[in-house]
C-alpha atoms as a PDB file:
ATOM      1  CA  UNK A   1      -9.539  38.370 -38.034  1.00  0.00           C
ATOM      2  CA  UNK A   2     -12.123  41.224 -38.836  1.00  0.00           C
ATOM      3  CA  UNK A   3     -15.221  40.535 -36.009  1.00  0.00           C
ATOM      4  CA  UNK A   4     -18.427  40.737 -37.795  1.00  0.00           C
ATOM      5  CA  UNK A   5     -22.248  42.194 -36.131  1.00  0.00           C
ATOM      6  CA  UNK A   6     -24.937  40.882 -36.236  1.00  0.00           C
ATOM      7  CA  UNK A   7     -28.177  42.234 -35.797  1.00  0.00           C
ATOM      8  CA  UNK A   8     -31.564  41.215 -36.997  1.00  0.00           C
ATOM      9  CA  UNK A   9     -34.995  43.244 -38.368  1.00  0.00           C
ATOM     10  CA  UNK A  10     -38.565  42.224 -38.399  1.00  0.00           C
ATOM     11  CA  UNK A  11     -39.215  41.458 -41.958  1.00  0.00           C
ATOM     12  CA  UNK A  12     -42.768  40.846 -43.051  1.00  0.00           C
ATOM     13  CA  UNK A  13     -43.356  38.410 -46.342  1.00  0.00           C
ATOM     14  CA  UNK A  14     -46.098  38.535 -47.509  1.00  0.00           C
ATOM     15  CA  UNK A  15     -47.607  35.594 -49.758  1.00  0.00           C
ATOM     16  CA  UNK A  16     -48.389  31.607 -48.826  1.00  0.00           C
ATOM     17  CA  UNK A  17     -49.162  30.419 -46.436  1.00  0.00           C
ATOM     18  CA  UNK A  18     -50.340  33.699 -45.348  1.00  0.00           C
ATOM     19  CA  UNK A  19     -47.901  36.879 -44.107  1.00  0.00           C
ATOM     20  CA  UNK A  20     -45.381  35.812 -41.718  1.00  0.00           C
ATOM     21  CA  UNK A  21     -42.921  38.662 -39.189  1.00  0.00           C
ATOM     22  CA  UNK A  22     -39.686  36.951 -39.067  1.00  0.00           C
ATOM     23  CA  UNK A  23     -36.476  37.852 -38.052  1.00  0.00           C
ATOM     24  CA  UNK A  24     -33.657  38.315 -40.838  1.00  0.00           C
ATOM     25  CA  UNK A  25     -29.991  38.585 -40.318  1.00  0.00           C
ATOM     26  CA  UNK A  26     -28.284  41.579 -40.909  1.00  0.00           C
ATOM     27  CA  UNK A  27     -24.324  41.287 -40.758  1.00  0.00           C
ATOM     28  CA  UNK A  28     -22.901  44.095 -41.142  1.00  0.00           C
ATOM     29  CA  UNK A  29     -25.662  46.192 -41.924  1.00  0.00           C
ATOM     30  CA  UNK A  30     -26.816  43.873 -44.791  1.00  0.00           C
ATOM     31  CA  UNK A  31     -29.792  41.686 -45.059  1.00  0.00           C
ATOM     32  CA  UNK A  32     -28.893  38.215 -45.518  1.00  0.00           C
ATOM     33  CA  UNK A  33     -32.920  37.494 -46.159  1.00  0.00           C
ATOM     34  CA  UNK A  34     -31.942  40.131 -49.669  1.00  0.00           C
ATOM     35  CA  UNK A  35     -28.652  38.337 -50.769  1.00  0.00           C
ATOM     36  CA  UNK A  36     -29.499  34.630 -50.303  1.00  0.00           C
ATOM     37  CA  UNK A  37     -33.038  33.834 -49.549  1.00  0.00           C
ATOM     38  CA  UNK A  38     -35.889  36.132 -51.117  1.00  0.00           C
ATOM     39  CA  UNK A  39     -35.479  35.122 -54.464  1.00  0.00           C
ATOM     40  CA  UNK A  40     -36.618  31.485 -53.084  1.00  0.00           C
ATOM     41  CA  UNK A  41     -39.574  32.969 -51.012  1.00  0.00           C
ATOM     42  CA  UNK A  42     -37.392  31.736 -47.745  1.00  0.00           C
ATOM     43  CA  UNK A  43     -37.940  33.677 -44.364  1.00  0.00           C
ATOM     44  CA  UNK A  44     -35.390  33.347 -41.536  1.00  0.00           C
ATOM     45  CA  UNK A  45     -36.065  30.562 -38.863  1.00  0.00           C
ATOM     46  CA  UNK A  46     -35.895  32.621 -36.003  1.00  0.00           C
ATOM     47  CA  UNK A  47     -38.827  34.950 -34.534  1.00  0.00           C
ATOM     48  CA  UNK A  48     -41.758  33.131 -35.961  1.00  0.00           C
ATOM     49  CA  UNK A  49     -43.843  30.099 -35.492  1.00  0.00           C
ATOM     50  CA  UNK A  50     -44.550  28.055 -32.221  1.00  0.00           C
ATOM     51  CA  UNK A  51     -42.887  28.700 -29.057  1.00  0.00           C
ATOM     52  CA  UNK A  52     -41.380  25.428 -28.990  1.00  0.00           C
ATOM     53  CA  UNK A  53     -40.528  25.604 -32.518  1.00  0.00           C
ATOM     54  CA  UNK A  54     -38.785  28.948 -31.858  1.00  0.00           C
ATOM     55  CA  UNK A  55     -36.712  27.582 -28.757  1.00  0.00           C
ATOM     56  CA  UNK A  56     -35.513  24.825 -30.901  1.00  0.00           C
ATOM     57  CA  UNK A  57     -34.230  27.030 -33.712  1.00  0.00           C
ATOM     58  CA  UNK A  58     -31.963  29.162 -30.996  1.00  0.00           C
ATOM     59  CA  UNK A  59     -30.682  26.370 -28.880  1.00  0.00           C
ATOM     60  CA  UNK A  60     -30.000  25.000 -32.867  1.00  0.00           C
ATOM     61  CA  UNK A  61     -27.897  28.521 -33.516  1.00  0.00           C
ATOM     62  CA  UNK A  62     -26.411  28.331 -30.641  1.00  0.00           C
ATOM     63  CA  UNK A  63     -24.982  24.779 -30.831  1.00  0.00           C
ATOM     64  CA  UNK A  64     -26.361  23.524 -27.839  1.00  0.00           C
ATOM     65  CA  UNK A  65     -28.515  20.824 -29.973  1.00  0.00           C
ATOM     66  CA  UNK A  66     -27.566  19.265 -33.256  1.00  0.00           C
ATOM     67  CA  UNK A  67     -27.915  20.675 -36.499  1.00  0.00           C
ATOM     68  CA  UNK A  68     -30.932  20.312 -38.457  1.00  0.00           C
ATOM     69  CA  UNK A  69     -28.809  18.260 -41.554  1.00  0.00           C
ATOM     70  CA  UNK A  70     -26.715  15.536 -41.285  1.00  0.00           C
ATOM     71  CA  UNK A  71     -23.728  16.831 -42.556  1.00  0.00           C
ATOM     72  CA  UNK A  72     -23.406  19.516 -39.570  1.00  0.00           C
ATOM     73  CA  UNK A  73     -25.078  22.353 -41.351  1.00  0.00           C
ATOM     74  CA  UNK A  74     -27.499  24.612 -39.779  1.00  0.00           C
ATOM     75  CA  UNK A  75     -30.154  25.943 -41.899  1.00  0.00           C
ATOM     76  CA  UNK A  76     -30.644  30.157 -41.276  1.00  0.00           C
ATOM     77  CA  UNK A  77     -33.790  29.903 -43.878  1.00  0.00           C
ATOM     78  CA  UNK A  78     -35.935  28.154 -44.440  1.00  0.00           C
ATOM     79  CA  UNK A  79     -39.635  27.189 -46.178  1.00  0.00           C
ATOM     80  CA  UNK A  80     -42.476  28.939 -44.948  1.00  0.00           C
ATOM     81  CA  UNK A  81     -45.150  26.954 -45.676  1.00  0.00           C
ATOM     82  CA  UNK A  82     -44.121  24.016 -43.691  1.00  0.00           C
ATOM     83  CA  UNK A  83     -40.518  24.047 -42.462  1.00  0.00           C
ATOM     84  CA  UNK A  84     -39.325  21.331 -44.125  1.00  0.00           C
ATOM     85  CA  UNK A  85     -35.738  21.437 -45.110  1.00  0.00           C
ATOM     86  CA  UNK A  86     -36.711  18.978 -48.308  1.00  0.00           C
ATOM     87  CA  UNK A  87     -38.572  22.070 -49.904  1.00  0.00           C
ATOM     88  CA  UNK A  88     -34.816  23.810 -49.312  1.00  0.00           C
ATOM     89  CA  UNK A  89     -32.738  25.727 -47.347  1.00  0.00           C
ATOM     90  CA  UNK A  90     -30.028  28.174 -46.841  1.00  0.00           C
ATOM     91  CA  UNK A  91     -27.396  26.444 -44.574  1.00  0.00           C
ATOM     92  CA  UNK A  92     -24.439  26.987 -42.935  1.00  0.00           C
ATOM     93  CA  UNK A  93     -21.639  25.110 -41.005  1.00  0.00           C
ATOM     94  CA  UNK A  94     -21.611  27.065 -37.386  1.00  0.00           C
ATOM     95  CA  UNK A  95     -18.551  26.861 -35.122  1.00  0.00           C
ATOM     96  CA  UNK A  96     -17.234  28.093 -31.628  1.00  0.00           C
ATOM     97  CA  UNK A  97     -14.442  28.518 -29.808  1.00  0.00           C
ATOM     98  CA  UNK A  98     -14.382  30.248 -26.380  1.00  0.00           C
ATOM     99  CA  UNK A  99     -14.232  33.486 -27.517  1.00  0.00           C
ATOM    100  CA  UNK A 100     -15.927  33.252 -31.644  1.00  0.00           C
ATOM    101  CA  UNK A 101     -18.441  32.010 -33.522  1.00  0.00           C
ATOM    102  CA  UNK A 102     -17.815  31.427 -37.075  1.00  0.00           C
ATOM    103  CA  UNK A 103     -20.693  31.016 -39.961  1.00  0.00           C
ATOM    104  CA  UNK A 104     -19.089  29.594 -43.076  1.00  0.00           C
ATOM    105  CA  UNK A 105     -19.836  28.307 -46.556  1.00  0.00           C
ATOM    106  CA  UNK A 106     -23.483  29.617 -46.789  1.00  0.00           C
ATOM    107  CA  UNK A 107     -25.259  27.594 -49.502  1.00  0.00           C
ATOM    108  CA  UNK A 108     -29.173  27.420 -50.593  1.00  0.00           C
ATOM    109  CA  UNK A 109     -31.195  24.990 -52.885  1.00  0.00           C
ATOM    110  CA  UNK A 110     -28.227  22.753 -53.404  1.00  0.00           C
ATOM    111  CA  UNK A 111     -25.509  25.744 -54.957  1.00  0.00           C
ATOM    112  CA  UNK A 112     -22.583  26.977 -53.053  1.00  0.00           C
ATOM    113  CA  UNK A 113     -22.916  30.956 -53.176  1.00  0.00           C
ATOM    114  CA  UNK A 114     -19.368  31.695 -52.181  1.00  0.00           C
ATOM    115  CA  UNK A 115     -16.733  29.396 -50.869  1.00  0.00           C
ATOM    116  CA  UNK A 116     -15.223  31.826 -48.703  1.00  0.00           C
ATOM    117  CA  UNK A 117     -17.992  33.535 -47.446  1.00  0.00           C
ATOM    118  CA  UNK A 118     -16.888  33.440 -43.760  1.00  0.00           C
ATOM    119  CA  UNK A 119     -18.387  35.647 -40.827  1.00  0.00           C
ATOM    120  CA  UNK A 120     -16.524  35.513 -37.504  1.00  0.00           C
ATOM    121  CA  UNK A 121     -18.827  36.742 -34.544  1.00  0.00           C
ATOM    122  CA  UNK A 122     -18.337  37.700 -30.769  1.00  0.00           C
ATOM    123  CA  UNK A 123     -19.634  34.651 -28.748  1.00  0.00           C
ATOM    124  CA  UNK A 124     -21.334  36.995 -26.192  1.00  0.00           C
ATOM    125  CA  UNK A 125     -22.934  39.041 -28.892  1.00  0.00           C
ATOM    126  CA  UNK A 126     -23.833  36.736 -30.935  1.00  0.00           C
ATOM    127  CA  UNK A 127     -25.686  34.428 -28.226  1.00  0.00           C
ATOM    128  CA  UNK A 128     -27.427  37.755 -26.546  1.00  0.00           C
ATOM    129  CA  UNK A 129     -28.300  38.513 -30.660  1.00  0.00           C
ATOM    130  CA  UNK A 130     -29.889  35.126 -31.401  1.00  0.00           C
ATOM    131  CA  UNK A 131     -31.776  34.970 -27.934  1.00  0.00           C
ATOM    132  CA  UNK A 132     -33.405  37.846 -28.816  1.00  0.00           C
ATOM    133  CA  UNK A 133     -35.513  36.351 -31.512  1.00  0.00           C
ATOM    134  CA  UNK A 134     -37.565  34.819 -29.439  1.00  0.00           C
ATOM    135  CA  UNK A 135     -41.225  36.102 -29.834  1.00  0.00           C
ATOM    136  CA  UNK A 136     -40.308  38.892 -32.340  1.00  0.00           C
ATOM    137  CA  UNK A 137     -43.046  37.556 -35.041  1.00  0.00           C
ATOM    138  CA  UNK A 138     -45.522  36.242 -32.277  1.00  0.00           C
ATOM    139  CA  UNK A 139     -46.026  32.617 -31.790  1.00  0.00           C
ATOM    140  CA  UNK A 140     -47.862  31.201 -33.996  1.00  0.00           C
ATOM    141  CA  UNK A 141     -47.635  29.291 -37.458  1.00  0.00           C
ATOM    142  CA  UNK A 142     -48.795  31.206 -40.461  1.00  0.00           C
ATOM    143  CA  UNK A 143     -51.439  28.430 -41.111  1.00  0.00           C
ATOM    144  CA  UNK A 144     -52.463  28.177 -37.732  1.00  0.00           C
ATOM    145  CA  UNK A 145     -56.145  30.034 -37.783  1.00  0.00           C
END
């Protein structure tokens, strides 16, 4: 099994409700925010908005709460304008064992984009990765004045 990396970059988009820095996911070296969400005007749900808001998105990716739909999938990004998965989503299923975490079947706005997408992740890395999110944008909502 081929261990993935992840990393993430401060992305700014620019546009309603006003610009937001979030973090996107880079495995591998390649934006996730390019390949599955910017043609939807998506940003990443980590490093942005309120500080609870951003605590509950990690403890989310890290599976220490429930995922955000009912069918186990974790949304990675979502609207910007108001956060509601209704206006859509790119969502995975998110899995661990003691050593791995494994993102599968990534899907946005209703269509599966691959089937066998599949990233495998160290646990370690991947929780140290996620934590550090927190605060990267600020913390603050784009339509808070």
């Amino acid at each position: 099994m081929k261990k993935s990396k992840l990393e993430f970059n401060m992305r700014l988009r620019e546009g309603y409700p006003g610009p937001i820095y979030f973090a996107d996911f880079i495995i591998d070296g390649q934006s996730l925010y390019n390949m599955y969400a910017k043609e939807f005007g998506f940003v990443s749900c980590l490093g942005w908005g309120s500080e609870e808001f951003q605590q509950e998105q990690i403890s989310r990716l890290l599976l220490l709460s429930k995922p955000d739909f009912s069918n186990g999938k974790n949304s990675i990004y979502i609207c910007p304008a108001c956060a509601d998965l209704e206006c859509g989503a790119v969502s995975l299923f998110i899995e661990k064992t003691k050593e791995i975490i494994t993102w599968s079947y990534i899907d946005g706005r209703g269509e599966l984009f691959d089937k066998q997408l599949m990233f495998h992740f160290d646990k370690q890395d991947y929780i140290e990765q996620i934590k550090c999110t927190y605060g990267l944008g600020g913390f603050k909502f784009p339509w808070d004045k």
